[in-house]
C-alpha atoms as a PDB file:
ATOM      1  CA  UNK A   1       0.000   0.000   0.000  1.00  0.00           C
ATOM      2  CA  UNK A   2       2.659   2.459   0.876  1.00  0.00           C
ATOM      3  CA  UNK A   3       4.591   1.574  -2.018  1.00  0.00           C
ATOM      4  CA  UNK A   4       2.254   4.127  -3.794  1.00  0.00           C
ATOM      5  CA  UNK A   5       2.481   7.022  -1.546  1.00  0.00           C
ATOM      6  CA  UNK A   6       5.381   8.970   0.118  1.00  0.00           C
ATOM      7  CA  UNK A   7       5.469  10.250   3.329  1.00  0.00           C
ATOM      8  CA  UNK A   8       6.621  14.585   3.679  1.00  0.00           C
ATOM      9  CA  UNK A   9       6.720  16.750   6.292  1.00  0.00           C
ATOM     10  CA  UNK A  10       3.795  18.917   5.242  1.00  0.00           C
ATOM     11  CA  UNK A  11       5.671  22.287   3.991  1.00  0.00           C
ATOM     12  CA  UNK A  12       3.585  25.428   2.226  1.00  0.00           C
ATOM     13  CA  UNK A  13       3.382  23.468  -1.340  1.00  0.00           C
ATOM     14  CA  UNK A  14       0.982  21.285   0.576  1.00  0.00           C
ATOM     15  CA  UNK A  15      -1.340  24.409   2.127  1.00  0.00           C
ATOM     16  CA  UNK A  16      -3.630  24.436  -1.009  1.00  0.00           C
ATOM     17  CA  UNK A  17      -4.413  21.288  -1.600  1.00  0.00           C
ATOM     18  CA  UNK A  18      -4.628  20.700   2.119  1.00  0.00           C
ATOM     19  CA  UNK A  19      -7.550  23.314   2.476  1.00  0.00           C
ATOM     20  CA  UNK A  20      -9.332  21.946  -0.558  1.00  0.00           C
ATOM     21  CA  UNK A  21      -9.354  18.824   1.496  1.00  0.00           C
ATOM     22  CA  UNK A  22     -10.384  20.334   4.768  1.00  0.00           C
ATOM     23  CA  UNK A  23     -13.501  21.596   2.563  1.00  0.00           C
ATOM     24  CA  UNK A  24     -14.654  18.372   1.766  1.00  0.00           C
ATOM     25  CA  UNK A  25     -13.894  16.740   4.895  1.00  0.00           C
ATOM     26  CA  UNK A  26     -14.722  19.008   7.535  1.00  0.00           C
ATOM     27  CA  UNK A  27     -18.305  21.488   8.617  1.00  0.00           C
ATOM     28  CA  UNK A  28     -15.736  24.444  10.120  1.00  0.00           C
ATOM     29  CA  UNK A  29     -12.428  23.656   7.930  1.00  0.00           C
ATOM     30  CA  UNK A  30      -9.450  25.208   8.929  1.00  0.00           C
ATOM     31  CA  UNK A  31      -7.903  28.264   6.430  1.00  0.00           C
ATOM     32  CA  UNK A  32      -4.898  28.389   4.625  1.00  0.00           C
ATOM     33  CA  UNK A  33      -3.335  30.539   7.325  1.00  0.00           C
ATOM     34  CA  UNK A  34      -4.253  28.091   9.807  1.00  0.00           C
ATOM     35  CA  UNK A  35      -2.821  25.284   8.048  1.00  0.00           C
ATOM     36  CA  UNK A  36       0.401  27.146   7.745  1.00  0.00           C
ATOM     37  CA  UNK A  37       1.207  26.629  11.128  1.00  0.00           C
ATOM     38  CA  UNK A  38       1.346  23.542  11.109  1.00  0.00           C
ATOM     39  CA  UNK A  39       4.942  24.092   8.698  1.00  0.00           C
ATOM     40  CA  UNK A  40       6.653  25.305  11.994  1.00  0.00           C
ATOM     41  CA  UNK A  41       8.789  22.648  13.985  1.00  0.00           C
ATOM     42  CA  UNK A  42       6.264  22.920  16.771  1.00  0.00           C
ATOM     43  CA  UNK A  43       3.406  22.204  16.065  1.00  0.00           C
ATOM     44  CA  UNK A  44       4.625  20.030  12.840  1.00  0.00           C
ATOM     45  CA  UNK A  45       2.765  18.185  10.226  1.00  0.00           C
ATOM     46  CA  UNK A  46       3.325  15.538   8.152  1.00  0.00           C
ATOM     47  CA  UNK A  47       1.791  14.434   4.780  1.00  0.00           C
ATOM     48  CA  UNK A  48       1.360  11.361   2.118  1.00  0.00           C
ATOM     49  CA  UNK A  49       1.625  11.931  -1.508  1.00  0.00           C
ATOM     50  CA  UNK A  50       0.774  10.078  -4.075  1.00  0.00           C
ATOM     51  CA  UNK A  51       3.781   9.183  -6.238  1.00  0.00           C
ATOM     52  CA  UNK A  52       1.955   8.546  -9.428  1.00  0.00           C
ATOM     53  CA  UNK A  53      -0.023  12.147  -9.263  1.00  0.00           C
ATOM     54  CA  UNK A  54       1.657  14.077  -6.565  1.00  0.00           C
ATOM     55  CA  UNK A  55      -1.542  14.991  -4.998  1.00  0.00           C
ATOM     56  CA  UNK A  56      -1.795  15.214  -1.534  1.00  0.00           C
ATOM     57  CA  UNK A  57      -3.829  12.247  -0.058  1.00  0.00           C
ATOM     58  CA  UNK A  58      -3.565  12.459   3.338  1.00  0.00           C
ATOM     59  CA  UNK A  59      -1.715  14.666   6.498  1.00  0.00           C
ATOM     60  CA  UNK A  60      -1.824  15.454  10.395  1.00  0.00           C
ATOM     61  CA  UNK A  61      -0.076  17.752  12.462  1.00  0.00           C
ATOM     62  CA  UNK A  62       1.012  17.988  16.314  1.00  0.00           C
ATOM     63  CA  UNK A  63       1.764  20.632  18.728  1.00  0.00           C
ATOM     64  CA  UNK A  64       3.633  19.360  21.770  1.00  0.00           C
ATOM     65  CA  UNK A  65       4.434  20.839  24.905  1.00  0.00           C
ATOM     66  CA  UNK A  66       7.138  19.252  27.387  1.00  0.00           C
ATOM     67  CA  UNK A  67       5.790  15.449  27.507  1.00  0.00           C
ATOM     68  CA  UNK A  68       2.014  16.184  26.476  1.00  0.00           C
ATOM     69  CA  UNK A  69       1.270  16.339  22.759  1.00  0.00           C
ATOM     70  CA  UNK A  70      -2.143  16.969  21.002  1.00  0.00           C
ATOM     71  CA  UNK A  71      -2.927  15.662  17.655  1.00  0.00           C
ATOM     72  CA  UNK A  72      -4.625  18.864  16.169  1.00  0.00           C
ATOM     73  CA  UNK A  73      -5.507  17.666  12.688  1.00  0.00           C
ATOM     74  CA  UNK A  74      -5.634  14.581  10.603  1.00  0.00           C
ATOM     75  CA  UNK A  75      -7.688  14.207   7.299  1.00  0.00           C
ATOM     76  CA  UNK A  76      -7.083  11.740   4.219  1.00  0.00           C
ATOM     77  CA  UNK A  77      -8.940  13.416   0.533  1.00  0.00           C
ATOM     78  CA  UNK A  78     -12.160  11.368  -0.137  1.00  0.00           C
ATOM     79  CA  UNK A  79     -10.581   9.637  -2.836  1.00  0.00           C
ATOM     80  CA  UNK A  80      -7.970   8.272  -0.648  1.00  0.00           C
ATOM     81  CA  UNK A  81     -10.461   6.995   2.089  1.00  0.00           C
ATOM     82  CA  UNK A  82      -9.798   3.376   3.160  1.00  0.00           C
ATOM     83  CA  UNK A  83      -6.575   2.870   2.505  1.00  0.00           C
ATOM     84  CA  UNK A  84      -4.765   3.013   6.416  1.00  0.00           C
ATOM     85  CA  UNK A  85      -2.927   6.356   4.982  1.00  0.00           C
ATOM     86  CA  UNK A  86      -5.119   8.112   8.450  1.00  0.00           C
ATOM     87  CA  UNK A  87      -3.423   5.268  10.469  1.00  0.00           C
ATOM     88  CA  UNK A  88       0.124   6.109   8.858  1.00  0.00           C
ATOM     89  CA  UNK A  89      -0.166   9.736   9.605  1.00  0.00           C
ATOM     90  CA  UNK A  90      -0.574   8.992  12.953  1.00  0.00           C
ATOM     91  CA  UNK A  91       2.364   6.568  13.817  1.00  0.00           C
ATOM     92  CA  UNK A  92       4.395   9.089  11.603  1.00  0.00           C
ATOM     93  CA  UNK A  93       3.478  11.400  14.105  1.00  0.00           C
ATOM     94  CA  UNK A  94       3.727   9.516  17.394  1.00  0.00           C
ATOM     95  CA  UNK A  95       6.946   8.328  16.296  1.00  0.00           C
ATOM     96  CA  UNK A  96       8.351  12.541  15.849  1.00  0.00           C
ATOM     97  CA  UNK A  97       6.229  12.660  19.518  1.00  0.00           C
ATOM     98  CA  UNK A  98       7.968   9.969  20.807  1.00  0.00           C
ATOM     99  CA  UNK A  99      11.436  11.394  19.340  1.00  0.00           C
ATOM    100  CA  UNK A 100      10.776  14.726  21.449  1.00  0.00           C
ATOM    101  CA  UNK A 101      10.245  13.096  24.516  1.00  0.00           C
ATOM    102  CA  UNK A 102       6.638  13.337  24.306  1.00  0.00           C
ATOM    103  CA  UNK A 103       4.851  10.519  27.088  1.00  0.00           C
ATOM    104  CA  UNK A 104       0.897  10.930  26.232  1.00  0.00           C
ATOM    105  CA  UNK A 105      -0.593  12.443  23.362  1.00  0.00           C
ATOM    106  CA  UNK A 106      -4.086  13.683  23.275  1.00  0.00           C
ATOM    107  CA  UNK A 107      -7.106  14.373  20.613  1.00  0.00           C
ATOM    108  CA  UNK A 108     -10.689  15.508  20.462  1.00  0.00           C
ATOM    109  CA  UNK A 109     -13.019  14.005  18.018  1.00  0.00           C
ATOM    110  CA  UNK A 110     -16.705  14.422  17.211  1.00  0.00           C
ATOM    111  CA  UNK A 111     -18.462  11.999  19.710  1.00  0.00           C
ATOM    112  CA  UNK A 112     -20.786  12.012  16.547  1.00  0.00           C
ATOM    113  CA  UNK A 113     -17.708  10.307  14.236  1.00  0.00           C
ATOM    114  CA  UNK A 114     -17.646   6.778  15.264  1.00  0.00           C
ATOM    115  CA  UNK A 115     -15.394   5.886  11.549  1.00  0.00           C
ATOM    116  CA  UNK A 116     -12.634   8.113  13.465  1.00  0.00           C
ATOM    117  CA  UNK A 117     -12.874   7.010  17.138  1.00  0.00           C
ATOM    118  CA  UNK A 118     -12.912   3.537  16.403  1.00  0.00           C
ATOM    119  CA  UNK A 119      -9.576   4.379  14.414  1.00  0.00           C
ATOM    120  CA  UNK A 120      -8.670   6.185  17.373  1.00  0.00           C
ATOM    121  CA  UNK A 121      -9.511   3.082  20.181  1.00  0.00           C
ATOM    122  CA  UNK A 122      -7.951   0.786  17.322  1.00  0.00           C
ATOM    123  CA  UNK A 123      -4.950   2.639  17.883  1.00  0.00           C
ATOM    124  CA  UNK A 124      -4.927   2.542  21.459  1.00  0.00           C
ATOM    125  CA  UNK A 125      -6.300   5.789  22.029  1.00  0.00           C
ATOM    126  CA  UNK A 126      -8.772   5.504  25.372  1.00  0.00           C
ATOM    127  CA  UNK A 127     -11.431   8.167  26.023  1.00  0.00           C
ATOM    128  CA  UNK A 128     -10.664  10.883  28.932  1.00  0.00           C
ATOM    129  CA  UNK A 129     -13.615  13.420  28.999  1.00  0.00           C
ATOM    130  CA  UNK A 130     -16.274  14.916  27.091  1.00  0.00           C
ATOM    131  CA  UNK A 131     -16.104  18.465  26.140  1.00  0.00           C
ATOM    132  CA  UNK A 132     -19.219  19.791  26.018  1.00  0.00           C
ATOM    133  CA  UNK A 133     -19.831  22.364  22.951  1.00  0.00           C
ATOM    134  CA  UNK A 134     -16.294  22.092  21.725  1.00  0.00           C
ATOM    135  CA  UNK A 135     -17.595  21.697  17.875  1.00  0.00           C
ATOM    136  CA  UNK A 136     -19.654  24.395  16.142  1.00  0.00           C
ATOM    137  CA  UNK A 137     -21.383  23.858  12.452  1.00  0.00           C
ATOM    138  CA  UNK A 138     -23.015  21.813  13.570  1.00  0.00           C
ATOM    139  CA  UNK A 139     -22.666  22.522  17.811  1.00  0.00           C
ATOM    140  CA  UNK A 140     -21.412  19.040  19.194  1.00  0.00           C
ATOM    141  CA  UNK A 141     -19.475  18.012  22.164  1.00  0.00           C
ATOM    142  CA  UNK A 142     -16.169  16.186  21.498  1.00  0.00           C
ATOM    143  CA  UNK A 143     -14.874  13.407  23.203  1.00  0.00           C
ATOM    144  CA  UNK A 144     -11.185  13.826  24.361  1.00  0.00           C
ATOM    145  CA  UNK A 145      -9.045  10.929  24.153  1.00  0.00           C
ATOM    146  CA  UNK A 146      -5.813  10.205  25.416  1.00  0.00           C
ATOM    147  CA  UNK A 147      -2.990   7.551  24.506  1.00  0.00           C
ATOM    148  CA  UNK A 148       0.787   6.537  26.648  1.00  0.00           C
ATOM    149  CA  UNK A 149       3.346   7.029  23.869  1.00  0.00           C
ATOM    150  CA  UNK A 150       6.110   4.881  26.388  1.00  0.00           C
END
């Protein structure tokens, strides 16, 4: 499977096709400006590319402070979907966690998107709290989850 796709840090060639994914993925999609951060060494971002095409398929970024991270973004383009390239983001990125000392990471997810928290428990990723209202478009509480990187 990965034999067809590379794996980048995500760098400002990826920001447009990036937020052209965020629009089809996400209700509140994140801007070009805020997907620029995530080209800084902290947070950082990685992404998978299609070799054949170049197009961006898939990509997740991090921020990290002392030994807590927080996964802050993950999405794989519809026509990647099904493929493990979400699951490959995120051991690319628990591996550069795990690199900067980083003990526990931490996301929030819809507690409406079961696809993605069952990725999530799959992965070893428990549930820590709700947090009520986090979402907006439509309102929704998240569920915070929580995973031991050592």
């Amino acid at each position: 499977m990965m034999k067809d796709f590379e794996i980048k840090i995500f760098a400002p060639e990826h920001i447009p096709e990036a937020a052209e994914i965020e629009r089809l993925c996400f209700s509140e999609p994140w801007s070009e400006n805020a997907l620029m951060y995530m080209c800084s060494e902290n947070p950082f971002a990685v992404a998978i590319v299609d070799k054949d095409n170049g197009r961006l398929a898939a990509y997740g970024g991090v921020q990290y402070v002392l030994d807590e991270g927080n996964i802050v973004n993950i999405a794989t383009h519809p026509d990647y979907r099904r493929r493990g390239l979400a699951t490959v983001v995120m051991h690319e990125l628990e591996a550069r966690l795990r690199e900067r000392g980083v003990e526990t990471v931490f996301l929030e997810v819809r507690q409406s998107n079961v696809p993605a928290r069952t990725l999530y428990e799959k992965e070893g990723y428990a549930p820590s709290r709700v947090i009520k209202n986090y979402y907006r478009f439509p309102a929704e509480d998240a569920v915070e989850m929580f995973k031991k990187l050592n």
